[in-house]
PDB file of N, CA and C in Angstrom:
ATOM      1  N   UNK A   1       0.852  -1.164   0.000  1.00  0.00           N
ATOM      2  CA  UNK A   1       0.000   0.000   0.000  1.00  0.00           C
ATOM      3  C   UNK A   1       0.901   1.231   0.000  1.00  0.00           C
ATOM      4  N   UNK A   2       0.542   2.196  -1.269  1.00  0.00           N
ATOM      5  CA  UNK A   2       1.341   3.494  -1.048  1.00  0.00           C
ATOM      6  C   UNK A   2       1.793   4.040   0.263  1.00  0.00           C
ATOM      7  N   UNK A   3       2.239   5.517   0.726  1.00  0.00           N
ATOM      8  CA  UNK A   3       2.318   5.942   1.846  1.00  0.00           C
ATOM      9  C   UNK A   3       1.099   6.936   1.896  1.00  0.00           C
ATOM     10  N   UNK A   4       0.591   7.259   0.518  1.00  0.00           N
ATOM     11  CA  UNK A   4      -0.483   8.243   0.833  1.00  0.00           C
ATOM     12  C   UNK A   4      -1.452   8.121   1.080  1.00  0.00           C
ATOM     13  N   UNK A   5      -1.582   6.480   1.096  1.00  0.00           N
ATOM     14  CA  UNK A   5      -3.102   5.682   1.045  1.00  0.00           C
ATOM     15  C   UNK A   5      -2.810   5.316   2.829  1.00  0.00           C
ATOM     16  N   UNK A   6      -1.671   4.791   2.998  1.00  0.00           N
ATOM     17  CA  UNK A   6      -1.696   4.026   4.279  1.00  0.00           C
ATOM     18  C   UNK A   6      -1.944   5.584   5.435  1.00  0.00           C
ATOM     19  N   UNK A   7      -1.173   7.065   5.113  1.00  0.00           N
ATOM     20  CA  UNK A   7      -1.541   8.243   5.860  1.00  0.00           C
ATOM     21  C   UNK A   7      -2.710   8.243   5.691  1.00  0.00           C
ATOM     22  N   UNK A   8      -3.776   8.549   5.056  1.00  0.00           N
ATOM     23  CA  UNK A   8      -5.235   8.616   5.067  1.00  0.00           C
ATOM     24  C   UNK A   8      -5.582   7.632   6.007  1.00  0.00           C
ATOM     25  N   UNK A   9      -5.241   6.244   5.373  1.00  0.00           N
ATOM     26  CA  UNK A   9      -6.260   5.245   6.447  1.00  0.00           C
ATOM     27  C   UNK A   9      -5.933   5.564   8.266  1.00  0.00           C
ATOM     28  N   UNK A  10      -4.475   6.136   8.044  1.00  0.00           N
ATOM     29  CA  UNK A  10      -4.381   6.485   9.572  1.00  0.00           C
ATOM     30  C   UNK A  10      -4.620   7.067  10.257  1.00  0.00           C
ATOM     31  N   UNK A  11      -5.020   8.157   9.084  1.00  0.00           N
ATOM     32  CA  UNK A  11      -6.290   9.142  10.037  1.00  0.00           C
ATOM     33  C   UNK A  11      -7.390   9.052  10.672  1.00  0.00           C
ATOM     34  N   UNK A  12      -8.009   7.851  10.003  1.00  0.00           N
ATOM     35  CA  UNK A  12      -8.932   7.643  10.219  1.00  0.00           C
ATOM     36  C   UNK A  12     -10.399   7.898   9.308  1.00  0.00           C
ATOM     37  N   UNK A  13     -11.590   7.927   9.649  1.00  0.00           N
ATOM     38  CA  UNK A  13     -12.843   8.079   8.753  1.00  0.00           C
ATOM     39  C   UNK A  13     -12.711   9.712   8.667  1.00  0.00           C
ATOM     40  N   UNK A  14     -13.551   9.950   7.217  1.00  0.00           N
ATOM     41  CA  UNK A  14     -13.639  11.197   6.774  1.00  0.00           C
ATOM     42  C   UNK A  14     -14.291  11.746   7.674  1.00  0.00           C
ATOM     43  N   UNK A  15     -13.920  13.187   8.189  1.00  0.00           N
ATOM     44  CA  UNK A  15     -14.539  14.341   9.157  1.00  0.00           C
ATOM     45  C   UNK A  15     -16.078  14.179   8.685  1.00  0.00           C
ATOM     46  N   UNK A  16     -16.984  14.611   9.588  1.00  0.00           N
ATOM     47  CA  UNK A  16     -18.669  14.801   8.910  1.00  0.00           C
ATOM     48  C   UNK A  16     -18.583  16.600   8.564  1.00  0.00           C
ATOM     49  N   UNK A  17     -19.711  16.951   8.589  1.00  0.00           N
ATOM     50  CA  UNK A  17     -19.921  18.370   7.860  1.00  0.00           C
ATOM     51  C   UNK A  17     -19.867  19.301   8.876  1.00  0.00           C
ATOM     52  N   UNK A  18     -20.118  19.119  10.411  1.00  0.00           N
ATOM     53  CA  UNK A  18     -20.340  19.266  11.364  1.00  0.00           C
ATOM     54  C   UNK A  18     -18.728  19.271  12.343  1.00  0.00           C
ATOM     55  N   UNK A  19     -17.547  19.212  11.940  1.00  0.00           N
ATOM     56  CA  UNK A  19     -16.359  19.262  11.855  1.00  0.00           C
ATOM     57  C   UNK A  19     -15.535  20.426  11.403  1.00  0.00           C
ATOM     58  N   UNK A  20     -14.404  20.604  12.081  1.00  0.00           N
ATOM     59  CA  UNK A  20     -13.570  22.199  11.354  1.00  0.00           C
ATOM     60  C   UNK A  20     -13.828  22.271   9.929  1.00  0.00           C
ATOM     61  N   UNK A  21     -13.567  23.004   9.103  1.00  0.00           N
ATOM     62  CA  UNK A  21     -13.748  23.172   7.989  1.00  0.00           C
ATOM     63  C   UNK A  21     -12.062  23.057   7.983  1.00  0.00           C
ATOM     64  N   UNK A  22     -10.883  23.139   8.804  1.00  0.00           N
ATOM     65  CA  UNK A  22      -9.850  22.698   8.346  1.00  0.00           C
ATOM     66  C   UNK A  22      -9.048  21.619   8.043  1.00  0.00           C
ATOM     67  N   UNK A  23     -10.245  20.774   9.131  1.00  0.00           N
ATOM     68  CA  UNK A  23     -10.112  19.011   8.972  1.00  0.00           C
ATOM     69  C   UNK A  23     -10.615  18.812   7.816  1.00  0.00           C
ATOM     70  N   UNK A  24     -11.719  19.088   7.770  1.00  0.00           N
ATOM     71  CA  UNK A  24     -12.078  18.786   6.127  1.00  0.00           C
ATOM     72  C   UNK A  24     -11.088  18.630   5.309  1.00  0.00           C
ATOM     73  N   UNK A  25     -10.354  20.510   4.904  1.00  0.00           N
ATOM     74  CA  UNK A  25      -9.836  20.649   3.840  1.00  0.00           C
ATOM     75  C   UNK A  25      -8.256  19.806   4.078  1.00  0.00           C
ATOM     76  N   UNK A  26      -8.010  19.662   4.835  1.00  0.00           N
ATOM     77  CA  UNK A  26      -6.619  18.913   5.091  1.00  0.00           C
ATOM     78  C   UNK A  26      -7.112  17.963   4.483  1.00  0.00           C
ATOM     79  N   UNK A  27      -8.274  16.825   5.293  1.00  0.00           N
ATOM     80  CA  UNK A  27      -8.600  15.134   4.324  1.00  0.00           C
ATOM     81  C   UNK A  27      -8.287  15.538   2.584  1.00  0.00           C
ATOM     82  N   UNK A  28      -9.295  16.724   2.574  1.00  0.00           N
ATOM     83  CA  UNK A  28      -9.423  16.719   1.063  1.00  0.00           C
ATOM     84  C   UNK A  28      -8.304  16.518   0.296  1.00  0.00           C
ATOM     85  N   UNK A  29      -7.461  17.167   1.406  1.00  0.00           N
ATOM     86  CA  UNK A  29      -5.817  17.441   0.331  1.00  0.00           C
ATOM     87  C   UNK A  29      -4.942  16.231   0.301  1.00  0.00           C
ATOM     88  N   UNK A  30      -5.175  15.602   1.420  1.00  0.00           N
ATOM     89  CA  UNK A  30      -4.868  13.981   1.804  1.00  0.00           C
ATOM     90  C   UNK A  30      -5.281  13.080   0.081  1.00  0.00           C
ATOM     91  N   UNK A  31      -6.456  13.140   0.223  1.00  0.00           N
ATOM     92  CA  UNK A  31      -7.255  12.377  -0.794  1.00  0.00           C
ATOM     93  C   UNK A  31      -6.967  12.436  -2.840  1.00  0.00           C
ATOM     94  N   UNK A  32      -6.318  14.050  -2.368  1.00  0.00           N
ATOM     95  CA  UNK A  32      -5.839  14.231  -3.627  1.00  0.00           C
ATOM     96  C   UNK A  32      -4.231  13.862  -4.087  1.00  0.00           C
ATOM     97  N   UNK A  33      -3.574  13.662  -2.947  1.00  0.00           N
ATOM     98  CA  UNK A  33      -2.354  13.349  -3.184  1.00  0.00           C
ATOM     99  C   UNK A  33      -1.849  11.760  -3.540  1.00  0.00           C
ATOM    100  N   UNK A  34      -3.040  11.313  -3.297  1.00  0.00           N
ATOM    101  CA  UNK A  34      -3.074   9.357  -3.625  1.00  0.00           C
ATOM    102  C   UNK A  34      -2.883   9.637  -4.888  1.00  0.00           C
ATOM    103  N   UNK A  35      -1.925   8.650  -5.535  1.00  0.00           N
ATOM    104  CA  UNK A  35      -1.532   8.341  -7.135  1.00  0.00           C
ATOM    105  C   UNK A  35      -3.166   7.444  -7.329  1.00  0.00           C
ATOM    106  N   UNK A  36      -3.010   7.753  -8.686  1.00  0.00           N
ATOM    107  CA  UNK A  36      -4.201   6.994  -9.173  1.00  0.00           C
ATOM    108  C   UNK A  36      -3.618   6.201 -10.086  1.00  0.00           C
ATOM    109  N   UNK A  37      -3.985   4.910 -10.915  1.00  0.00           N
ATOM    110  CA  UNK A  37      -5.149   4.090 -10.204  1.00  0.00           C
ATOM    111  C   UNK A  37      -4.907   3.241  -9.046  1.00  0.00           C
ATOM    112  N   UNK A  38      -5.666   2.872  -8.295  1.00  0.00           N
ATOM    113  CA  UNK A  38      -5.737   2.350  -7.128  1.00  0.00           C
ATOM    114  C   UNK A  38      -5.200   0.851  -6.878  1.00  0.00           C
ATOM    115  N   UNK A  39      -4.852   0.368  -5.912  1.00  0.00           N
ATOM    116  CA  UNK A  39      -4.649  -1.171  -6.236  1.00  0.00           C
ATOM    117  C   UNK A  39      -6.025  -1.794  -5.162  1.00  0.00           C
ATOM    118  N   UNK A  40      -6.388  -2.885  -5.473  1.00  0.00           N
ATOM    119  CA  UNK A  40      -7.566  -3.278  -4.908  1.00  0.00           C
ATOM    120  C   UNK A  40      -7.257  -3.360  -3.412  1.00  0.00           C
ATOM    121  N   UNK A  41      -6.389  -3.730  -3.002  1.00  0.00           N
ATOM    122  CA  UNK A  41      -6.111  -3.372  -1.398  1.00  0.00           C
ATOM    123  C   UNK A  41      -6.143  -1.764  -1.177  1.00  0.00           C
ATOM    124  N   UNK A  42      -5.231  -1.168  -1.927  1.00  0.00           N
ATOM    125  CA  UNK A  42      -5.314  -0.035  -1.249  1.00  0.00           C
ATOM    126  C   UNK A  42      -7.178   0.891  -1.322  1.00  0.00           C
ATOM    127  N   UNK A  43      -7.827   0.211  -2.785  1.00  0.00           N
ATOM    128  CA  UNK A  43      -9.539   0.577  -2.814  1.00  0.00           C
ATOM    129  C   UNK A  43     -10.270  -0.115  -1.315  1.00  0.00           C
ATOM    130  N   UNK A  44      -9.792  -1.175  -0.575  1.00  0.00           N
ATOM    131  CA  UNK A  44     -10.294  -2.052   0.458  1.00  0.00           C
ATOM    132  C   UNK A  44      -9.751  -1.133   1.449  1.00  0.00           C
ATOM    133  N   UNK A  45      -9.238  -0.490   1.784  1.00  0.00           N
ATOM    134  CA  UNK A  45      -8.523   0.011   2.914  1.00  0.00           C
ATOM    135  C   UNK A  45      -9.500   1.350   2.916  1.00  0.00           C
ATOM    136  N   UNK A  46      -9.070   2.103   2.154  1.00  0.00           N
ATOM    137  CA  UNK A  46     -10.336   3.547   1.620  1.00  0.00           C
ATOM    138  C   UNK A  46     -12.021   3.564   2.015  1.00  0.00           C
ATOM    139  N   UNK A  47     -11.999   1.928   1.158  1.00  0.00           N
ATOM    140  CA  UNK A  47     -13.345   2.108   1.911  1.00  0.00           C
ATOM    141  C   UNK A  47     -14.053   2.017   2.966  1.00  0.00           C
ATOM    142  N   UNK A  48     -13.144   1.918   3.610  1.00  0.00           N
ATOM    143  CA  UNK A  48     -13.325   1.908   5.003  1.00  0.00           C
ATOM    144  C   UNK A  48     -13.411   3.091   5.990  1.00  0.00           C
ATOM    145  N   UNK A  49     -12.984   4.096   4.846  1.00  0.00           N
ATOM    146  CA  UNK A  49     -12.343   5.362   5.518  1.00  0.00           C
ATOM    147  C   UNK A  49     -14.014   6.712   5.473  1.00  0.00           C
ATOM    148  N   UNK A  50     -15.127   6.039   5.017  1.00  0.00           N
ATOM    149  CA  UNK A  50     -16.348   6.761   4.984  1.00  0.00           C
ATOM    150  C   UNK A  50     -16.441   7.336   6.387  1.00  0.00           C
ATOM    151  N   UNK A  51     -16.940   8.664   6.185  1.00  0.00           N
ATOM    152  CA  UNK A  51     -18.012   9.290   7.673  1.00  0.00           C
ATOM    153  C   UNK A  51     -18.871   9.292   7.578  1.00  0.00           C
ATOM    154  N   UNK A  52     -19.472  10.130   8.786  1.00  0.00           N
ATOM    155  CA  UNK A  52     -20.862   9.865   8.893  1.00  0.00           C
ATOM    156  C   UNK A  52     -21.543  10.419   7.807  1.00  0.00           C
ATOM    157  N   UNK A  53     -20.874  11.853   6.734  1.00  0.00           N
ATOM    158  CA  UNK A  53     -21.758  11.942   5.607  1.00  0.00           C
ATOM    159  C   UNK A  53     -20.814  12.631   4.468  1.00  0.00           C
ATOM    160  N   UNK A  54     -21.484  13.529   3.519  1.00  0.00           N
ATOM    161  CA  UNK A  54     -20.433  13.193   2.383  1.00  0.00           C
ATOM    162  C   UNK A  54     -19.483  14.322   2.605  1.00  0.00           C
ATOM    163  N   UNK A  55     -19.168  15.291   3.931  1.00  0.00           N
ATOM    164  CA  UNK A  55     -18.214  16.030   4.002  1.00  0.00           C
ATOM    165  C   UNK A  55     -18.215  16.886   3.242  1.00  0.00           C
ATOM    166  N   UNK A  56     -18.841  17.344   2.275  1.00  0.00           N
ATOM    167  CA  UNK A  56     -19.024  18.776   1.957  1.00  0.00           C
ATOM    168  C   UNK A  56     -18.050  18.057   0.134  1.00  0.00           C
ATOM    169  N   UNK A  57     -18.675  16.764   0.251  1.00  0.00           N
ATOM    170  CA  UNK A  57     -17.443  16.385  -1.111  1.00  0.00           C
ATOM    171  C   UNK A  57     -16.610  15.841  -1.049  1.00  0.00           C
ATOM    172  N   UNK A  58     -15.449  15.492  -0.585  1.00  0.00           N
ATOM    173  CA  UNK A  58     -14.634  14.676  -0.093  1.00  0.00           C
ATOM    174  C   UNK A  58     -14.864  12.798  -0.162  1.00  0.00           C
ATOM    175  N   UNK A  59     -16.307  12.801   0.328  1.00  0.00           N
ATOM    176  CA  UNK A  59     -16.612  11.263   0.268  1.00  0.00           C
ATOM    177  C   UNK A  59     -16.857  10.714  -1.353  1.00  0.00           C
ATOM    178  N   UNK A  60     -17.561  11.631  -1.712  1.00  0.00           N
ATOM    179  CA  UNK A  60     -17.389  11.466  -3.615  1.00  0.00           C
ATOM    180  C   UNK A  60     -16.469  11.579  -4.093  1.00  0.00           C
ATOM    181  N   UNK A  61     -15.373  11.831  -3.549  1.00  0.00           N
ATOM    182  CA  UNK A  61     -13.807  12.156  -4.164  1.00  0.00           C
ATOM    183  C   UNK A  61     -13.313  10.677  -4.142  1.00  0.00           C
ATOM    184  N   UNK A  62     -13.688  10.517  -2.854  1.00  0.00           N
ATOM    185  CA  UNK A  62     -13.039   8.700  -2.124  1.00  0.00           C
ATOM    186  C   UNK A  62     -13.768   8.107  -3.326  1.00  0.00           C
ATOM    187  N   UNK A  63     -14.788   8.021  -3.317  1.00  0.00           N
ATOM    188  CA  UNK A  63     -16.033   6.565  -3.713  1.00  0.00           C
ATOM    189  C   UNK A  63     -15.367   6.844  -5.571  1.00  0.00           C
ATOM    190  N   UNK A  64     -15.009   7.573  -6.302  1.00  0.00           N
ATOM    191  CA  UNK A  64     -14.367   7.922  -7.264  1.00  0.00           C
ATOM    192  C   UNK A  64     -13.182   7.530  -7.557  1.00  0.00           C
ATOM    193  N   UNK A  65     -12.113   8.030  -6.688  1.00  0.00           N
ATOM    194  CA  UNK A  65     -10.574   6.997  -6.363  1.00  0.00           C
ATOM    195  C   UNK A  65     -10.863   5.589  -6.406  1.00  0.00           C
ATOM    196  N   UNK A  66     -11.867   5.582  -5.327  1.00  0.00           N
ATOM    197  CA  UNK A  66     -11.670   3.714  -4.888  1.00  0.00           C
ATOM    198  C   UNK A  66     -12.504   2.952  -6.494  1.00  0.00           C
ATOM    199  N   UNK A  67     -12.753   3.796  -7.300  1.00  0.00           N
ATOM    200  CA  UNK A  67     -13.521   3.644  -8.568  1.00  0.00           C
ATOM    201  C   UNK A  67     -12.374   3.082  -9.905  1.00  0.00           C
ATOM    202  N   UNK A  68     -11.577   3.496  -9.100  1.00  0.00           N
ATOM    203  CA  UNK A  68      -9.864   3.340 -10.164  1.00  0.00           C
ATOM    204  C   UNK A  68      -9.058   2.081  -9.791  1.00  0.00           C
ATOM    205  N   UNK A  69      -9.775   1.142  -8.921  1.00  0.00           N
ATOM    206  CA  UNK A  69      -9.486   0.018  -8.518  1.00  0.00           C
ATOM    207  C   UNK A  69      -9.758  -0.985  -9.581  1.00  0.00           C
ATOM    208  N   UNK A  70      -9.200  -2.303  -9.857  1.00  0.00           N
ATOM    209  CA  UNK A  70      -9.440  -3.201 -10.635  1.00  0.00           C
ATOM    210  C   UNK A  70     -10.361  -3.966 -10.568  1.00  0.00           C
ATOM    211  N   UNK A  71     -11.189  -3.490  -9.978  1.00  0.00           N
ATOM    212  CA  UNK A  71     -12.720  -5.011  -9.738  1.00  0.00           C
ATOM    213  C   UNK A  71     -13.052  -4.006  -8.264  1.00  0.00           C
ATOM    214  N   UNK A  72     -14.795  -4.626  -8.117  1.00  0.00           N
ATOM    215  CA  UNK A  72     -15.117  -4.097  -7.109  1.00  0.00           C
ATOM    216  C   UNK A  72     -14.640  -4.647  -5.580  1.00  0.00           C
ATOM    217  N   UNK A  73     -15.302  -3.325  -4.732  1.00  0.00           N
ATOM    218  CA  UNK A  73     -15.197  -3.573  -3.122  1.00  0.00           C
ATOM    219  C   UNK A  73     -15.925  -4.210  -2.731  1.00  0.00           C
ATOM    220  N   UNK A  74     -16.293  -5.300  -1.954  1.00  0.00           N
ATOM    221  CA  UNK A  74     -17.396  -5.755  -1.357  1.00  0.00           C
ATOM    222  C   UNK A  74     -17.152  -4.962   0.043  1.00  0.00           C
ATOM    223  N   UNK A  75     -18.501  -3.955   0.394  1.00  0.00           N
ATOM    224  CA  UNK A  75     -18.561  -3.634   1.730  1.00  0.00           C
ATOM    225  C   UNK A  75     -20.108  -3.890   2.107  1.00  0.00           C
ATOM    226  N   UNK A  76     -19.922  -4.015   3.501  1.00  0.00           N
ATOM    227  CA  UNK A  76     -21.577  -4.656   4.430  1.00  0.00           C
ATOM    228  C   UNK A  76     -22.674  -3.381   3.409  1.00  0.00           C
ATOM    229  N   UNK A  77     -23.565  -3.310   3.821  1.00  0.00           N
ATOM    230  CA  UNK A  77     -24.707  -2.039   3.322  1.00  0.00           C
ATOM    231  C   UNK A  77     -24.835  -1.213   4.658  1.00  0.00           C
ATOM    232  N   UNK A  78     -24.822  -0.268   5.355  1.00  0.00           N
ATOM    233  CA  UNK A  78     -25.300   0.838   5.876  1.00  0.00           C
ATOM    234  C   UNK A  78     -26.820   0.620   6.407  1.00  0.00           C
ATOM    235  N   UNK A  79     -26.637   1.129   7.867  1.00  0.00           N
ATOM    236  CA  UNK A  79     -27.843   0.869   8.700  1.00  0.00           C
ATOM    237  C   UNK A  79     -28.868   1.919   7.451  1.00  0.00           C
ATOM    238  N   UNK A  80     -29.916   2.013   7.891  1.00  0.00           N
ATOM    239  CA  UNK A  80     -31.089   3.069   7.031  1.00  0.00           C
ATOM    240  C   UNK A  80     -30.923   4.350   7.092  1.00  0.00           C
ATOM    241  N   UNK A  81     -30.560   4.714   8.641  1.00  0.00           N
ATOM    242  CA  UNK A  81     -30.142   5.756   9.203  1.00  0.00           C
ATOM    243  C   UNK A  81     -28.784   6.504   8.792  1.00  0.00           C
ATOM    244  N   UNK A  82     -28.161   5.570   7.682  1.00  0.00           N
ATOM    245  CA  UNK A  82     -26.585   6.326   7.424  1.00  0.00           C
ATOM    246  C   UNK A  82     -26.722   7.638   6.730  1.00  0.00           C
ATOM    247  N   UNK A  83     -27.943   7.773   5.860  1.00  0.00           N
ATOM    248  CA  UNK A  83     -27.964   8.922   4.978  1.00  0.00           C
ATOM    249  C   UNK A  83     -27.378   8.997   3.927  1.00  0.00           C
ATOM    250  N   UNK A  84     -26.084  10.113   4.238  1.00  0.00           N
ATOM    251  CA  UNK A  84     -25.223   9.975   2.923  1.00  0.00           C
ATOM    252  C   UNK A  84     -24.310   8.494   2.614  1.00  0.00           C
ATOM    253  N   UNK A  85     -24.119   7.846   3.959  1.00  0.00           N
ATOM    254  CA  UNK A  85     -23.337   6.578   3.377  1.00  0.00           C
ATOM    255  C   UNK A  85     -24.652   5.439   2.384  1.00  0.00           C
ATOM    256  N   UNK A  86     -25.971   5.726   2.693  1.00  0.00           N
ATOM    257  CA  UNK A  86     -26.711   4.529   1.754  1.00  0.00           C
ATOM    258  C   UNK A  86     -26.731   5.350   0.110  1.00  0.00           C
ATOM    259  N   UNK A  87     -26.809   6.640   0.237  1.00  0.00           N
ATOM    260  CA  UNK A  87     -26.751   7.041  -0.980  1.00  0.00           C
ATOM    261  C   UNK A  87     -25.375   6.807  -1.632  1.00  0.00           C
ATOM    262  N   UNK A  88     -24.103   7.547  -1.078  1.00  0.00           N
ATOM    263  CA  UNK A  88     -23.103   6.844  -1.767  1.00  0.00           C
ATOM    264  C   UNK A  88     -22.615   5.675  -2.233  1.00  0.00           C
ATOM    265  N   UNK A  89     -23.120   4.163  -0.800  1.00  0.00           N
ATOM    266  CA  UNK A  89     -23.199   3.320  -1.150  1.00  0.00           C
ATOM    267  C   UNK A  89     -24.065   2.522  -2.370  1.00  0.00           C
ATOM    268  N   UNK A  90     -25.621   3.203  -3.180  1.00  0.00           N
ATOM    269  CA  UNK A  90     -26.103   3.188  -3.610  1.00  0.00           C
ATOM    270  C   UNK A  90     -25.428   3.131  -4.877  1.00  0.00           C
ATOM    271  N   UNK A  91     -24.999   4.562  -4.971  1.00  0.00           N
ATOM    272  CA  UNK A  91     -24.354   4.869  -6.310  1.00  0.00           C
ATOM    273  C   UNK A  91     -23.293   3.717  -6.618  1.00  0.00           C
ATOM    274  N   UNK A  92     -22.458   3.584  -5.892  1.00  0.00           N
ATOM    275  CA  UNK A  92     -21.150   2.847  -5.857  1.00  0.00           C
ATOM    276  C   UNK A  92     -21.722   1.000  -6.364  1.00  0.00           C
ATOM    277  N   UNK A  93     -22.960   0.634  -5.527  1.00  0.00           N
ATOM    278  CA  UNK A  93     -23.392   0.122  -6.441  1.00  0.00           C
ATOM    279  C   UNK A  93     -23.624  -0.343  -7.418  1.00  0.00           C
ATOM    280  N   UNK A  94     -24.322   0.647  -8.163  1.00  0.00           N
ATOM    281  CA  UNK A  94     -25.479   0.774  -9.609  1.00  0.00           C
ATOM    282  C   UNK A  94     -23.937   1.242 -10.692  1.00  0.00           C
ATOM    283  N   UNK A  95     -22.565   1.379  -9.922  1.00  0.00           N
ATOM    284  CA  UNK A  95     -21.575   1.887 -11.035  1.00  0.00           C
ATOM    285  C   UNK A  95     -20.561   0.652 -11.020  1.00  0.00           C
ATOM    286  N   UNK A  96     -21.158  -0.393 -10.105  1.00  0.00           N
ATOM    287  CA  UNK A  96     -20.620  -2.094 -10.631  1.00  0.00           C
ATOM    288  C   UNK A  96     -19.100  -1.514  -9.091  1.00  0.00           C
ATOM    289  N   UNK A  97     -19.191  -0.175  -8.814  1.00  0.00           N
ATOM    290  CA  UNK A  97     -17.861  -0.429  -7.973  1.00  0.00           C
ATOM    291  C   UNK A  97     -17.567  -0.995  -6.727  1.00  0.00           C
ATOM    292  N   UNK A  98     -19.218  -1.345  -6.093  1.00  0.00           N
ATOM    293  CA  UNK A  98     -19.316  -2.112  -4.385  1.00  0.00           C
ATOM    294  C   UNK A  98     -19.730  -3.455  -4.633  1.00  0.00           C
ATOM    295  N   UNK A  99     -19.767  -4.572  -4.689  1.00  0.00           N
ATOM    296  CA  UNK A  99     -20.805  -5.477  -4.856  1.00  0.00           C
ATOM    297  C   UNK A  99     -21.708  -5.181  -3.957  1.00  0.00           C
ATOM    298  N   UNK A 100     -22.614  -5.829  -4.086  1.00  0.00           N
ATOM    299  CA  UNK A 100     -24.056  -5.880  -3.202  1.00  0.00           C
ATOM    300  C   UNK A 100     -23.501  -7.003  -2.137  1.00  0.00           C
ATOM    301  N   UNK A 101     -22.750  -8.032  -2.136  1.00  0.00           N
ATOM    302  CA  UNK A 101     -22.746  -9.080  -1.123  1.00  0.00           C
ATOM    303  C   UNK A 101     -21.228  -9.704  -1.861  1.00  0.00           C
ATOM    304  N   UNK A 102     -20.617 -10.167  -0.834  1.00  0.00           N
ATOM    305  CA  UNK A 102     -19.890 -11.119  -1.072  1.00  0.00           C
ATOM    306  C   UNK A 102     -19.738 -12.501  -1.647  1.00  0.00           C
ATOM    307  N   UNK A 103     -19.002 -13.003  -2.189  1.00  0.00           N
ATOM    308  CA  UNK A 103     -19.197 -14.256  -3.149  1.00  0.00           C
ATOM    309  C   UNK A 103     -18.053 -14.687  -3.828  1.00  0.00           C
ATOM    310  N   UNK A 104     -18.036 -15.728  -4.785  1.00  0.00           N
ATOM    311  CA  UNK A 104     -17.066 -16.098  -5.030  1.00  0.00           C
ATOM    312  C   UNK A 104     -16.324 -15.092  -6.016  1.00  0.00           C
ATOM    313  N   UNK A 105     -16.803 -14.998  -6.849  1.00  0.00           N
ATOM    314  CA  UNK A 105     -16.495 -14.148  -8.233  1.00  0.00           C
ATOM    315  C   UNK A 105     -16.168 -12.831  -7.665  1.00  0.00           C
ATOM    316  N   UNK A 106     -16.702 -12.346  -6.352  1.00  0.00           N
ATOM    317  CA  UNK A 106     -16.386 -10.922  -5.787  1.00  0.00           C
ATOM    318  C   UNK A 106     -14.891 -10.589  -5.246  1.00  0.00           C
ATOM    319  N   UNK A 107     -13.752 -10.319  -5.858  1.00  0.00           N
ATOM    320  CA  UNK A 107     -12.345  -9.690  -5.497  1.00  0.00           C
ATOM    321  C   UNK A 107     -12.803  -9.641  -4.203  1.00  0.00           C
ATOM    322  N   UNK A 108     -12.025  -9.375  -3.022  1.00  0.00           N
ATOM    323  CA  UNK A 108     -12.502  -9.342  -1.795  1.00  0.00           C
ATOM    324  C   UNK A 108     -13.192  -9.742  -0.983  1.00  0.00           C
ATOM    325  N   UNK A 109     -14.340 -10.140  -1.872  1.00  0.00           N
ATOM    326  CA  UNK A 109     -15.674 -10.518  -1.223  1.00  0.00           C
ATOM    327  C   UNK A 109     -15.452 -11.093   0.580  1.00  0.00           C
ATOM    328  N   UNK A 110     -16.311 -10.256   1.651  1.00  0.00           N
ATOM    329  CA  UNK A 110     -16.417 -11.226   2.892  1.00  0.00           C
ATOM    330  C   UNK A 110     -14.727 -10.116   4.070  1.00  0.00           C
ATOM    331  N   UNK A 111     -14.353  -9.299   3.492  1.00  0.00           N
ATOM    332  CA  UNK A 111     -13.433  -8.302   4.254  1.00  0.00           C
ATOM    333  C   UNK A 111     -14.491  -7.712   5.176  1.00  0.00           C
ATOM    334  N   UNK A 112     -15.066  -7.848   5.482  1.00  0.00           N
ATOM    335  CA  UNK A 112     -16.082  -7.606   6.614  1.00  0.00           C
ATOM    336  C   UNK A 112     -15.785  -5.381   7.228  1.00  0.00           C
ATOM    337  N   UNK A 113     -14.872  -5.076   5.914  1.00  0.00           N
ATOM    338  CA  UNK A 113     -14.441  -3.792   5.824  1.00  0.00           C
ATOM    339  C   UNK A 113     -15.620  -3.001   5.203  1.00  0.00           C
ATOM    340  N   UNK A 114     -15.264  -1.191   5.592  1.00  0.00           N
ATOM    341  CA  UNK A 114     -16.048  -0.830   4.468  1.00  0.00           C
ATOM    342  C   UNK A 114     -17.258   0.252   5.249  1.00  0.00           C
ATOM    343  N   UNK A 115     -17.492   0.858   4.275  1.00  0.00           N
ATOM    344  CA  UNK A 115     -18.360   1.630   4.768  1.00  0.00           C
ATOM    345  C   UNK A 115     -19.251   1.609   6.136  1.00  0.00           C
ATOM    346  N   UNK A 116     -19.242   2.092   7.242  1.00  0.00           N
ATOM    347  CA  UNK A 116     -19.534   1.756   8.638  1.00  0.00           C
ATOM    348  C   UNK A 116     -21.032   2.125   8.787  1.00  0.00           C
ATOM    349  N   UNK A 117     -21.584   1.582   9.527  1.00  0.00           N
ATOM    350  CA  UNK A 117     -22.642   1.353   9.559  1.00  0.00           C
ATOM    351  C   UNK A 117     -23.491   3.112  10.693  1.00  0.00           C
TER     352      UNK A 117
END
């Protein structure tokens, strides 16, 4: 895993909206400094890195990166209550980049990682 991918994951989950606006913009700048394209570990590690919502942008930046991965993420689905994580997760979806469930054919499938509930 790069160093710019493994600094992000060590930060931890993306700030919510409700957070400095300098945490934000620091993640943001974090997020932009990852080389693209992704390697499927380092897309498995990322996705893990969701907050509680889409950060003012930032989480569409992620779900986009982790989009440059070679095959999809399998992550759990999001309580009802996540908001922006069922919509992002939604999208990520319907664009072939999350599976819906784990399985054989699913890269990853069953990392029990991933968008938090």
């Amino acid at each position: 895993m790069g160093p710019e991918v493994s600094a992000f994951v060590a930060s931890g989950p993306l700030p919510g909206q409700e957070d400095e606006e300098d945490e934000i913009d620091r993640r943001a700048l974090q997020l932009e400094a990852i080389p693209r394209p992704l390697s499927l570990a380092e897309a498995k590690a990322l996705a893990g890195c969701f907050g509680p919502d889409d950060c003012y942008g930032p989480a569409w930046t992620m779900a986009h990166l982790i989009e440059t991965a070679p095959g999809p993420v399998y992550t759990p689905e999001p309580a009802p209550e996540a908001g922006a994580h069922a919509r992002i997760r939604g999208w990520a979806v319907a664009a072939g980049l999350v599976a819906e469930a784990p399985g054989p054919g699913t890269p990853g499938g069953g990392d029990g990682g991933g968008f938090p509930a």
